[in-house]
PDB file of N, CA and C in Angstrom:
ATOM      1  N   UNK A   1     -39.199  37.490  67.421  1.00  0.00           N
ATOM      2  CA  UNK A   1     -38.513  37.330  66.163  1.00  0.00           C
ATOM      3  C   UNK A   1     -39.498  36.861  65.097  1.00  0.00           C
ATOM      4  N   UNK A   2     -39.456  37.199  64.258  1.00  0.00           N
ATOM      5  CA  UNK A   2     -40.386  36.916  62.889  1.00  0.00           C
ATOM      6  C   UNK A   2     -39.818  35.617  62.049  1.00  0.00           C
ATOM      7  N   UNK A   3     -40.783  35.035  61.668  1.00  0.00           N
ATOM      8  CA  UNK A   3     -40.559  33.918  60.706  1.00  0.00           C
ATOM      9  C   UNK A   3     -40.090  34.456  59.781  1.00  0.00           C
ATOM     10  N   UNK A   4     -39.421  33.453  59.035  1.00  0.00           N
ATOM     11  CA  UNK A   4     -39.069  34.004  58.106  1.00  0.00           C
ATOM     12  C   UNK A   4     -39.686  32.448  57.140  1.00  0.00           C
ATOM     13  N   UNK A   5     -39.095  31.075  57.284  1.00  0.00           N
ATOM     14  CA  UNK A   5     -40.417  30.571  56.401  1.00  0.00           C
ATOM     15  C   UNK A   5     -41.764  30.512  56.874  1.00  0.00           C
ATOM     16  N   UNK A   6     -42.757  31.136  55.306  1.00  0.00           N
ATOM     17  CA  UNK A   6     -44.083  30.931  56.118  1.00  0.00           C
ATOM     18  C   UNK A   6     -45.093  30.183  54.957  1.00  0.00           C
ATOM     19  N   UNK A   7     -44.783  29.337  55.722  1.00  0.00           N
ATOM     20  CA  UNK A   7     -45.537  27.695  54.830  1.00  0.00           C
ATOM     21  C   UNK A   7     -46.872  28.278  54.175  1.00  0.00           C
ATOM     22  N   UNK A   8     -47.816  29.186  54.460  1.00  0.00           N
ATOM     23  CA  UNK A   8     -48.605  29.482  53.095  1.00  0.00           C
ATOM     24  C   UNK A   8     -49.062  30.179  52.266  1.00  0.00           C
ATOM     25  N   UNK A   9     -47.085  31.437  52.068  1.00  0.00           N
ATOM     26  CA  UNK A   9     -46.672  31.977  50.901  1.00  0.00           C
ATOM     27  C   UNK A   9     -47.032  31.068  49.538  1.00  0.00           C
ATOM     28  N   UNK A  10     -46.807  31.558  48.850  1.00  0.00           N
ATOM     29  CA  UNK A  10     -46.767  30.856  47.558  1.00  0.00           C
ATOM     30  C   UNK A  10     -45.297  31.264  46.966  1.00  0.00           C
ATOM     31  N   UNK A  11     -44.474  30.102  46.684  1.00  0.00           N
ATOM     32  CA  UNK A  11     -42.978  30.676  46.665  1.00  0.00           C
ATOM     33  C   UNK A  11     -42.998  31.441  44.885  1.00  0.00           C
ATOM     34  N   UNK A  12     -41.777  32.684  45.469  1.00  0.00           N
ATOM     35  CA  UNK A  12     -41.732  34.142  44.705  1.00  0.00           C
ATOM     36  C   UNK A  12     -40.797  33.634  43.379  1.00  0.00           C
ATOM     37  N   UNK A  13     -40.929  34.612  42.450  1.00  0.00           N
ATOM     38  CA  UNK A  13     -39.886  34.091  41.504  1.00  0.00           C
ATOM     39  C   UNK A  13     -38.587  33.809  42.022  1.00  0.00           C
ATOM     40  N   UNK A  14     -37.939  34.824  42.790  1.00  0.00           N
ATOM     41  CA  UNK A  14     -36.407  34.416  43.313  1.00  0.00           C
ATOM     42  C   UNK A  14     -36.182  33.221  43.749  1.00  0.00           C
ATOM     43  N   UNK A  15     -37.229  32.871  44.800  1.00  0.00           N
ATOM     44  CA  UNK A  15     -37.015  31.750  45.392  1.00  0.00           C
ATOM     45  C   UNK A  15     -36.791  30.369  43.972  1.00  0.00           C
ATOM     46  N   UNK A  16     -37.607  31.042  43.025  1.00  0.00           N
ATOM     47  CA  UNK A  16     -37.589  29.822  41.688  1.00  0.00           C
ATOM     48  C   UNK A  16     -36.560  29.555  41.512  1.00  0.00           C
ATOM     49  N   UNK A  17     -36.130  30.466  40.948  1.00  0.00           N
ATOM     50  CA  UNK A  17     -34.738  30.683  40.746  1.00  0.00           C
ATOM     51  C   UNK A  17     -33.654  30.089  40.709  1.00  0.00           C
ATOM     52  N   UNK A  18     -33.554  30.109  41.987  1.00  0.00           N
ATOM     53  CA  UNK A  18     -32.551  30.311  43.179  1.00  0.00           C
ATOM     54  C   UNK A  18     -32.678  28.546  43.166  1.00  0.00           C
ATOM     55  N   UNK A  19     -33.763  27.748  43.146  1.00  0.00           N
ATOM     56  CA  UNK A  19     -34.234  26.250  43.419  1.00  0.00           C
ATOM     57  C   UNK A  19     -33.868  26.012  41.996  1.00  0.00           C
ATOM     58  N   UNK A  20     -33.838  26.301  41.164  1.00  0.00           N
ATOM     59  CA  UNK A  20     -33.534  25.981  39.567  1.00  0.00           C
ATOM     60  C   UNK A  20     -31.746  26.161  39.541  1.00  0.00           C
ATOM     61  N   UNK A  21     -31.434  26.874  39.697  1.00  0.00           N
ATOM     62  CA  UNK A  21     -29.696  27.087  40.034  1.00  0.00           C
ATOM     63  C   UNK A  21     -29.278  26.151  40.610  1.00  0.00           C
ATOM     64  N   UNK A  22     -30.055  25.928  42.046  1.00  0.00           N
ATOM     65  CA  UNK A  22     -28.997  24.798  42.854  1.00  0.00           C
ATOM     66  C   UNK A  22     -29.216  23.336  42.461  1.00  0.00           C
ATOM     67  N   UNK A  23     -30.516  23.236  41.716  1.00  0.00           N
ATOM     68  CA  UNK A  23     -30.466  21.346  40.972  1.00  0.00           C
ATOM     69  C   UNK A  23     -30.025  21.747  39.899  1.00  0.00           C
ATOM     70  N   UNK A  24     -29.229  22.386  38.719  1.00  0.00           N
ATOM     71  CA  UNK A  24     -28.864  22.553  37.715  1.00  0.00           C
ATOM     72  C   UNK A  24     -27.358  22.361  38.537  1.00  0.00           C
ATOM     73  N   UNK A  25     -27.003  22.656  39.560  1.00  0.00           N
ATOM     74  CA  UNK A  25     -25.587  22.878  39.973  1.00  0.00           C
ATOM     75  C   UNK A  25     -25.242  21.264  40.422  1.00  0.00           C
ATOM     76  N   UNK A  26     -26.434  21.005  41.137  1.00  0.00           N
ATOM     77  CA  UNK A  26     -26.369  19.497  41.759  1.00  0.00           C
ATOM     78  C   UNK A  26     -26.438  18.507  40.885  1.00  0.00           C
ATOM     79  N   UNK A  27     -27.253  18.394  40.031  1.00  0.00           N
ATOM     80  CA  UNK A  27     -27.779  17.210  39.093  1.00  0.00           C
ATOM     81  C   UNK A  27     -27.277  17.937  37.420  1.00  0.00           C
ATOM     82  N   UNK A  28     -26.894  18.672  37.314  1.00  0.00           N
ATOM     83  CA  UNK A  28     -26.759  18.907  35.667  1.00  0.00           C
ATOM     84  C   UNK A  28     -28.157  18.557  34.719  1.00  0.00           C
ATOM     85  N   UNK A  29     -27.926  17.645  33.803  1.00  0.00           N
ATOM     86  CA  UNK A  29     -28.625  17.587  32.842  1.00  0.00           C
ATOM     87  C   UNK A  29     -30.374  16.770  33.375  1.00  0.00           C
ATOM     88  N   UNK A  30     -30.196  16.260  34.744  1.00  0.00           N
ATOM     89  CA  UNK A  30     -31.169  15.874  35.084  1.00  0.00           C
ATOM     90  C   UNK A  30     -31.862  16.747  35.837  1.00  0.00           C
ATOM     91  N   UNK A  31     -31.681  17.825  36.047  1.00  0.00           N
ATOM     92  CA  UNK A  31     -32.134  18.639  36.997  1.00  0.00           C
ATOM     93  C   UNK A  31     -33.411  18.673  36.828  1.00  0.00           C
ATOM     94  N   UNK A  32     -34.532  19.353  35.897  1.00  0.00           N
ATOM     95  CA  UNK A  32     -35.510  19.089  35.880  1.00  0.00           C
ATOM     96  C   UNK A  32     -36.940  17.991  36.066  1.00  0.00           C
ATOM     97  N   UNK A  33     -35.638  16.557  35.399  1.00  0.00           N
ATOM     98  CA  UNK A  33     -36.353  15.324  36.307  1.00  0.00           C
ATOM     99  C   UNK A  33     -36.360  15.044  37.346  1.00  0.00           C
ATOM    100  N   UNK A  34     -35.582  15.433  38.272  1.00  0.00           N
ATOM    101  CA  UNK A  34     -35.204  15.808  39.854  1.00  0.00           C
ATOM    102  C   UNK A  34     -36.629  16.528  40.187  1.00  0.00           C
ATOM    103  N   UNK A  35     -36.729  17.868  39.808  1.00  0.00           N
ATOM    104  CA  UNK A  35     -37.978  18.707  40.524  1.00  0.00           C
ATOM    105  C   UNK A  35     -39.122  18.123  40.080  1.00  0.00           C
ATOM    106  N   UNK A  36     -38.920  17.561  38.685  1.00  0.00           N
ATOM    107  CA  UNK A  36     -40.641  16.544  38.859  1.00  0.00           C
ATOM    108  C   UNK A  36     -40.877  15.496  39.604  1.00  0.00           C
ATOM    109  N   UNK A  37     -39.884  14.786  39.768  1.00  0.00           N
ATOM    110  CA  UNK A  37     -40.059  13.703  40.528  1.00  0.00           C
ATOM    111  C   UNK A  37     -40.630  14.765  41.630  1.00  0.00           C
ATOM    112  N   UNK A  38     -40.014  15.262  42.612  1.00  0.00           N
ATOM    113  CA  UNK A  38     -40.376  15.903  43.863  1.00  0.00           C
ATOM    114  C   UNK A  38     -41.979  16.428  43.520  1.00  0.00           C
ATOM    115  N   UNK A  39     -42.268  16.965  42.016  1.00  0.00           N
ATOM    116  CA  UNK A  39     -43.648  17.804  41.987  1.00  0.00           C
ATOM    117  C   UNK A  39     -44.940  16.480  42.268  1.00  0.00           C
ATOM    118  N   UNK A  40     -44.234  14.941  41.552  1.00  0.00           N
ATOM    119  CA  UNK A  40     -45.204  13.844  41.434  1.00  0.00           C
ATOM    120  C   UNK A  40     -45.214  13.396  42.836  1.00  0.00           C
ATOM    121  N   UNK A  41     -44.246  13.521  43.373  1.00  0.00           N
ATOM    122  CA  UNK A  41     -43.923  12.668  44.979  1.00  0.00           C
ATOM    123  C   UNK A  41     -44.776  13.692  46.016  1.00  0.00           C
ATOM    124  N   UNK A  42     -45.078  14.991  45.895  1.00  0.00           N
ATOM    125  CA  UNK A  42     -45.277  15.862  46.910  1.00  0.00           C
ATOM    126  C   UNK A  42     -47.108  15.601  46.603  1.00  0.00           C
ATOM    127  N   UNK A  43     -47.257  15.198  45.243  1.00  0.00           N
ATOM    128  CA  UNK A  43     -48.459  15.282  44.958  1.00  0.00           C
ATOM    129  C   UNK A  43     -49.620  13.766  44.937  1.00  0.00           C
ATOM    130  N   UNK A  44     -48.693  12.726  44.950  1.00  0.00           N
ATOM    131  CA  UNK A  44     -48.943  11.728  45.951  1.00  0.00           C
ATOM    132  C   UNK A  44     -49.362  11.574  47.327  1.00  0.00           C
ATOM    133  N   UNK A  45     -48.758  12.701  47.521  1.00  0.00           N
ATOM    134  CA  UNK A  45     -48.845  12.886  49.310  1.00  0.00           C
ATOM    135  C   UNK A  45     -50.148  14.020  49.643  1.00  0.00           C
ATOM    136  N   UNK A  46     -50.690  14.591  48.299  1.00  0.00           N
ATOM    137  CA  UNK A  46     -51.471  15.204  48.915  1.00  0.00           C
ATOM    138  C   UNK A  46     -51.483  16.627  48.757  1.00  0.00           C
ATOM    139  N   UNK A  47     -50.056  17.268  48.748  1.00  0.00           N
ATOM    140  CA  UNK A  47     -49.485  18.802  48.917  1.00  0.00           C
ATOM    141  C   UNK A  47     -49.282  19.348  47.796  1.00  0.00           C
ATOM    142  N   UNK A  48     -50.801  19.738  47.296  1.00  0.00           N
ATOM    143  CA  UNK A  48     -51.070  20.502  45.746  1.00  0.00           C
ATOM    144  C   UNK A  48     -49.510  22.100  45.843  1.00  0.00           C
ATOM    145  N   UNK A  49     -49.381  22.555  46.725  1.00  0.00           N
ATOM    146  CA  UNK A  49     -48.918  23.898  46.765  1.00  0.00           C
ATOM    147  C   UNK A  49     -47.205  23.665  46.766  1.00  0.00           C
ATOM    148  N   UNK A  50     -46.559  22.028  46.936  1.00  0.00           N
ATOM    149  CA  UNK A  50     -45.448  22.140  46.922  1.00  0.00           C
ATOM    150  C   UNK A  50     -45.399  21.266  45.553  1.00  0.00           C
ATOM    151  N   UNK A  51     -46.486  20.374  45.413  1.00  0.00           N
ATOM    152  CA  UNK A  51     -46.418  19.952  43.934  1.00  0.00           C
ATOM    153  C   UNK A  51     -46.259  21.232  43.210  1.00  0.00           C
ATOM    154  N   UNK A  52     -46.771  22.011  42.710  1.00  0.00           N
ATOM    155  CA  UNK A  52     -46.762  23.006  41.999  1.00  0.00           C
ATOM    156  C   UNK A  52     -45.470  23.788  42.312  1.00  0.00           C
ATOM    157  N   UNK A  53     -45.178  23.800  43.336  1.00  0.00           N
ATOM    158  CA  UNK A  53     -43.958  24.409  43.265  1.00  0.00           C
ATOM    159  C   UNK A  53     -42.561  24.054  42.762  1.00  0.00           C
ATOM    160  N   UNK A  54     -42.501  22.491  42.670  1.00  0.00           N
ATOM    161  CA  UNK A  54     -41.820  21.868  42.129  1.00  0.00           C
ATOM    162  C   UNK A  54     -41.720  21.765  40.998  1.00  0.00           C
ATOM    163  N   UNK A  55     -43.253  22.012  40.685  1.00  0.00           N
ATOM    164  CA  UNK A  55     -43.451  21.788  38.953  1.00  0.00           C
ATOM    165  C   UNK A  55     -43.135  23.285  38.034  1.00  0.00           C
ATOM    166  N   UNK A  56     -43.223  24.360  39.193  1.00  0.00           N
ATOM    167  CA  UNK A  56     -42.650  25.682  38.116  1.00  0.00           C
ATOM    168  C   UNK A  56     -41.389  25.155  38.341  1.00  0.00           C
ATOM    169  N   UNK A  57     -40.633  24.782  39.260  1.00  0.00           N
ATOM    170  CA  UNK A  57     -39.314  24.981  39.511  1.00  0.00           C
ATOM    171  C   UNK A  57     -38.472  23.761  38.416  1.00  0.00           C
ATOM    172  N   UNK A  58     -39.516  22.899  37.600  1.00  0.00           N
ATOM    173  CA  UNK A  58     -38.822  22.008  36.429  1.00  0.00           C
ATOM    174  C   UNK A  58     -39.239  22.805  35.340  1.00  0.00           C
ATOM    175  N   UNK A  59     -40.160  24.085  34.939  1.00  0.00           N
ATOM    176  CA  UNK A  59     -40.312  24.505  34.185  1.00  0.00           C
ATOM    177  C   UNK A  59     -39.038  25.197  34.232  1.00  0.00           C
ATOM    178  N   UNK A  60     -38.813  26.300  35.055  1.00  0.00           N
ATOM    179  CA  UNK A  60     -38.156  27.206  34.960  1.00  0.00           C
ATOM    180  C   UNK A  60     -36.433  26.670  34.747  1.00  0.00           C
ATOM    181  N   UNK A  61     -36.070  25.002  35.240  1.00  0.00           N
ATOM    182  CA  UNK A  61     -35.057  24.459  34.730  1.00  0.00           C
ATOM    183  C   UNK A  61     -35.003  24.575  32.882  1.00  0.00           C
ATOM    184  N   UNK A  62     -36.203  24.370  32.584  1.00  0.00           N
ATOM    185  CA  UNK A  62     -36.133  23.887  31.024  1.00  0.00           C
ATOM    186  C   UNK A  62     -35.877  24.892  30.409  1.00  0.00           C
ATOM    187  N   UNK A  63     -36.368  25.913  30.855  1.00  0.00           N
ATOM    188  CA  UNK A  63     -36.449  27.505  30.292  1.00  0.00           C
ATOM    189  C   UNK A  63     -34.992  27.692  30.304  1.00  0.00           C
ATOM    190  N   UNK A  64     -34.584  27.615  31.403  1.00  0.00           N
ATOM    191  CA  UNK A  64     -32.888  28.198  31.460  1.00  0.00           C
ATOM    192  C   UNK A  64     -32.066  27.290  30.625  1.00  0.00           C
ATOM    193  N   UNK A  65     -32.245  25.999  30.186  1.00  0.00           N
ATOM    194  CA  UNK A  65     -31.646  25.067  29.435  1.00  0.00           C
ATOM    195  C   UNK A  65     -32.147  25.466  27.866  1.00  0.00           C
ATOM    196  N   UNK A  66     -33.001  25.896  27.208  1.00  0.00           N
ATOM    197  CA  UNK A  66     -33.451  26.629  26.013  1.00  0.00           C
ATOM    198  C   UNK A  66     -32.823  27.711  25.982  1.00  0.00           C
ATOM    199  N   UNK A  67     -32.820  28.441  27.013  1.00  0.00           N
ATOM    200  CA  UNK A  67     -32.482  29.898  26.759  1.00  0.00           C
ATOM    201  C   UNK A  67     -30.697  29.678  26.355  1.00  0.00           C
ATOM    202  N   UNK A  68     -30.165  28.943  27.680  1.00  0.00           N
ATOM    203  CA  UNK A  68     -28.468  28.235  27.589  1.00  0.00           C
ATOM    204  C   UNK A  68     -28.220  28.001  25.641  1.00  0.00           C
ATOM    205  N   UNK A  69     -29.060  27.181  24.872  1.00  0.00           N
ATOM    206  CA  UNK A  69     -29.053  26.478  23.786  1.00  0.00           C
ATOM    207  C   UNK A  69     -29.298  27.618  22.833  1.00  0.00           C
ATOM    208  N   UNK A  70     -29.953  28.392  22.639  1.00  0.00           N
ATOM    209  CA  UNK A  70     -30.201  29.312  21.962  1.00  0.00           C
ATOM    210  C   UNK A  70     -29.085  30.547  22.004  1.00  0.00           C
ATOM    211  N   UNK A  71     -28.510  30.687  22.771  1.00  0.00           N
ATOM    212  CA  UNK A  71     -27.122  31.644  22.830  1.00  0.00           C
ATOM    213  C   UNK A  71     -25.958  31.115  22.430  1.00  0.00           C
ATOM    214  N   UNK A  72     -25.963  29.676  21.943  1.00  0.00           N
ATOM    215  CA  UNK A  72     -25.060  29.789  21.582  1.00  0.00           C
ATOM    216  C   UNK A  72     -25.257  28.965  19.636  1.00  0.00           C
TER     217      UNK A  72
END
């Protein structure tokens, strides 16, 4: 059977996504301070590749919260 996570992908836009949706669903207006905390905490520890992943995944919160603001 094949993996299916493989720890040194570099996670895809969907996966962004998809991680930006579910702390916007979980945390609302904090969502993005949520994934930084995780980008500063992962990067404390050492793990440049999940820091960063955390850290698109508070970008891509902010983006969807601009984009939200601008439509209406």
């Amino acid at each position: 059977m094949e993996k299916i996570w493989q720890p040194n992908q570099p996670m895809n836009e969907r996966e962004c996504e998809a991680m930006a949706a579910i702390l916007e669903a979980k945390h609302g207006l904090h969502a993005a301070q949520v994934a930084d905390f995780f980008a500063t905490m992962h990067t404390g520890y050492g793990d440049e590749r999940r820091s960063t992943a955390w850290a698109d995944v508070a970008e891509r919160v902010r983006t969807r919260e601009r984009d939200r603001l601008q439509q209406d």
